[in-house]
Protein backbone atom coordinates (compact mmCIF):
# COMPACT_ATOMS: atom_id res chain seq x y z
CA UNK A 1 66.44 9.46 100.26
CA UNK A 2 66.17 8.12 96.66
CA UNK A 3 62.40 7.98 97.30
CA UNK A 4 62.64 11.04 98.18
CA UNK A 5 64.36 12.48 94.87
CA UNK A 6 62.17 10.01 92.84
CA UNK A 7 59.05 11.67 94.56
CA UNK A 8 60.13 15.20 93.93
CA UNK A 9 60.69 14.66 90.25
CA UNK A 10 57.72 12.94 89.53
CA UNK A 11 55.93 16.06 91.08
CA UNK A 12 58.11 18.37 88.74
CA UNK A 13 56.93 16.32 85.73
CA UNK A 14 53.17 16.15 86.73
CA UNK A 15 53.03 20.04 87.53
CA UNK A 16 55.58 22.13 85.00
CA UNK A 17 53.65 20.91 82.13
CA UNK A 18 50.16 22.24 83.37
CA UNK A 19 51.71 25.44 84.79
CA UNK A 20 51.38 27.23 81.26
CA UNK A 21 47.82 25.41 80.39
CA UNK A 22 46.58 26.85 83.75
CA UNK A 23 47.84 30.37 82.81
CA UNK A 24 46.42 30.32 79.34
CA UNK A 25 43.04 29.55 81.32
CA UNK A 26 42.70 32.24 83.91
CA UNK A 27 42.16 35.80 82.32
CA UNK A 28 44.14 38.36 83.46
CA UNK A 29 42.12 41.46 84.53
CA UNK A 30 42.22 44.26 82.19
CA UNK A 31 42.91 42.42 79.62
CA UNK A 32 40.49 42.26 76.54
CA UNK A 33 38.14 39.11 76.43
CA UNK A 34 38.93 36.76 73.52
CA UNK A 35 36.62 37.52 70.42
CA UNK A 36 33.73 34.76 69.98
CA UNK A 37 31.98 35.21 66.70
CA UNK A 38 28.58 35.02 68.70
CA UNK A 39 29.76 37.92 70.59
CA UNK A 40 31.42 39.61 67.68
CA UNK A 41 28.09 38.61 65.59
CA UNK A 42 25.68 40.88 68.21
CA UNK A 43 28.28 43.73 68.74
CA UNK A 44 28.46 44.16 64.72
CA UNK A 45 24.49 44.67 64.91
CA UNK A 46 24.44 47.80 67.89
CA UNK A 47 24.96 51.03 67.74
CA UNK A 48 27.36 52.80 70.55
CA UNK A 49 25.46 54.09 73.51
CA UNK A 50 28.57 55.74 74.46
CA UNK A 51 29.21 57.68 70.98
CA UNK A 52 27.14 58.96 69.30
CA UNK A 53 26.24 57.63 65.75
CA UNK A 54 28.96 55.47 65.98
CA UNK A 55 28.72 51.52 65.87
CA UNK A 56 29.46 49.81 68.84
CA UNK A 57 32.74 48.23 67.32
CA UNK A 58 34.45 50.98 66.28
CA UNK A 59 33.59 53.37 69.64
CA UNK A 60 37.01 53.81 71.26
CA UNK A 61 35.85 54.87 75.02
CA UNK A 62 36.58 52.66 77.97
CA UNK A 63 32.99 52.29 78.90
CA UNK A 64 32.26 50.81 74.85
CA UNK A 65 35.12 48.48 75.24
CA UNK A 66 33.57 47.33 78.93
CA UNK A 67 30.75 46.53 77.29
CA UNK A 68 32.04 44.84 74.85
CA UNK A 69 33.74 42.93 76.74
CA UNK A 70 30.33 42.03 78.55
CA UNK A 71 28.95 40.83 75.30
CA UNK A 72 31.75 38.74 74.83
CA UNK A 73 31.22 37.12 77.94
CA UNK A 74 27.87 36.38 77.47
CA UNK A 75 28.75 34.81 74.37
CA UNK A 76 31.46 32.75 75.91
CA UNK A 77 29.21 31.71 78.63
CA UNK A 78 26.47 30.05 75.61
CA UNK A 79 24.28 33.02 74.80
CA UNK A 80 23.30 33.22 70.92
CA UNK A 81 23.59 36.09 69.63
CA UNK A 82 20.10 37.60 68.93
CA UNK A 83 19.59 36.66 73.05
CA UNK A 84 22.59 39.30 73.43
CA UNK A 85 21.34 42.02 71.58
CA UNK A 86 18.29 41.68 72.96
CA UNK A 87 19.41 42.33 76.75
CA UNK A 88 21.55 45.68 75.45
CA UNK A 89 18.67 46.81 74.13
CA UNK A 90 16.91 45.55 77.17
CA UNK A 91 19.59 47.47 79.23
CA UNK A 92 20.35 50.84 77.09
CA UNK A 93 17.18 51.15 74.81
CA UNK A 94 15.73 50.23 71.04
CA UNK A 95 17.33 53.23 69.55
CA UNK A 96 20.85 51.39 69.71
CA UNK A 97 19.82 48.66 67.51
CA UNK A 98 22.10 49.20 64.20
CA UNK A 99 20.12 46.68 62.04
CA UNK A 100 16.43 46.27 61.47
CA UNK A 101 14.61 43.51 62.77
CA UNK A 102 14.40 40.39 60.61
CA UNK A 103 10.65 40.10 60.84
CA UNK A 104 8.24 41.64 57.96
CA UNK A 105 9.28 45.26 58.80
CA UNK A 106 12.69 43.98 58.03
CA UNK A 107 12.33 43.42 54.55
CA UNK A 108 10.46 46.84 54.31
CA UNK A 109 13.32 48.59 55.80
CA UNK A 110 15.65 47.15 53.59
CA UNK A 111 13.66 47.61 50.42
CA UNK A 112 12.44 51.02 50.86
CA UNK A 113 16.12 52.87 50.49
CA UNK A 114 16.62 51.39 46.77
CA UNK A 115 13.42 51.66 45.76
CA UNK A 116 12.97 55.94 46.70
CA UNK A 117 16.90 56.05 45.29
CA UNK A 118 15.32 54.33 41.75
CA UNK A 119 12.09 56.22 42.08
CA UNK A 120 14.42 59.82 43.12
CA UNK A 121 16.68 58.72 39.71
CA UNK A 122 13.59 58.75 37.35
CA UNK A 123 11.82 61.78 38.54
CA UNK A 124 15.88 63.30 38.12
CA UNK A 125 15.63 62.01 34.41
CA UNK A 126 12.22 62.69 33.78
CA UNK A 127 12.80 66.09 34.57
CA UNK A 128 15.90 66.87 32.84
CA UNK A 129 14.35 65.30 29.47
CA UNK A 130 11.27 68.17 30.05
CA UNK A 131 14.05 70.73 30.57
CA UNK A 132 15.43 69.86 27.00
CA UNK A 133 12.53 69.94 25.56
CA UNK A 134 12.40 73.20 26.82
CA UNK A 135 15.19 74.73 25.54
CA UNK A 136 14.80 73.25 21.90
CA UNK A 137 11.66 75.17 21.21
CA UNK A 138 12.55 78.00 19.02
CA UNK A 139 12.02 81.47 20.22
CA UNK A 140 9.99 83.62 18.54
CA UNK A 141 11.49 85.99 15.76
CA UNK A 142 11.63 89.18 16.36
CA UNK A 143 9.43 91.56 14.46
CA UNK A 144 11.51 94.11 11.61
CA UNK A 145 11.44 97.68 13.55
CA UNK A 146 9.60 100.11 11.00
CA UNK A 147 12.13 103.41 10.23
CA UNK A 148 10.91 105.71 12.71
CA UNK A 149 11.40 103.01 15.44
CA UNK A 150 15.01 102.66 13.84
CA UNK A 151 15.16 106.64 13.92
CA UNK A 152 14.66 106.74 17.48
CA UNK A 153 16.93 103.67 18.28
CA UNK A 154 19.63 105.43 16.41
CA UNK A 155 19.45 109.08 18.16
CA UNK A 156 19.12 106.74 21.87
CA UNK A 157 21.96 104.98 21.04
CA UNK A 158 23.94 108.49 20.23
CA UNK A 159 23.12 109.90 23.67
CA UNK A 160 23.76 107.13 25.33
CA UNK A 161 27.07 107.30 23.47
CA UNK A 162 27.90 110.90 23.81
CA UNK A 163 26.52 110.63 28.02
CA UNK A 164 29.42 107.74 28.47
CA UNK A 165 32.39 109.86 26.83
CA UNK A 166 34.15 111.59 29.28
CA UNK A 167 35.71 115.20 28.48
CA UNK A 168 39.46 115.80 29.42
């Protein structure tokens, strides 16, 4: 009998303690997979098949969070994560790749943006300088009127005058 008790408790000690470890272990379905930063590395680099012009992180349907949850898991199972993105955009298509490719067209695609902003800033200031230019030429001064020119101005003016006043 004391074997028994001895046996029972040993079995308590051995097992309790790995009951939680176990649990921490096994994922429970529905819940989210745990973030790896290979995983979180490729999702930050895709665009959302699911909405539309949104990033792939930030897309709030169930079928975005499925999938990330995919890429997750092939993270956790070893996958780097320029092997991910290239099975999504194996699976769904090049147009959901968020960042350019880091080959020579890369650097191309990255450059060109600043460079027409600079080049769209100049032309801006290049322009405006012509329009001041412009503006500080001095017109042209206007001729004296001889006196029948004033004579005529002056009786146009009267029944222009005498066409606005209104009789009561």
């Amino acid at each position: 009998m004391v074997n028994r008790v001895w046996a029972i408790a040993a079995l308590l000690f051995a097992v309790v303690p790995a009951l939680p470890a176990q649990a921490q272990g096994l994922p429970i379905p529905g819940d989210p997979i745990q973030a790896h930063p290979e995983g979180d590395a490729a999702i930050s680099r895709l665009k959302s098949p699911y909405c539309p012009g949104l990033m792939l992180e930030v897309c709030p349907t169930p079928q975005a969070k499925m999938l990330r949850d995919s890429l997750q898991a092939l993270a956790h199972g070893g996958m780097p994560s320029d092997s991910i993105v290239s099975w999504m955009l194996g699976a769904y298509g090049e147009e959901y790749r968020a960042v350019p490719r880091a080959r020579g067209s890369g650097l191309f695609a990255w450059l060109m943006p600043p460079f027409a902003l600079l080049v769209g800033l100049v032309g801006v200031v290049l322009v405006l300088r012509r329009f001041r230019t412009l503006r500080e030429v001095e017109p042209k001064p206007a001729k004296a009127l001889s006196p029948e020119e004033e004579s005529v101005l002056d009786q146009a003016l009267r029944e222009l005058k005498a066409a606005e006043e209104m009789p009561f």
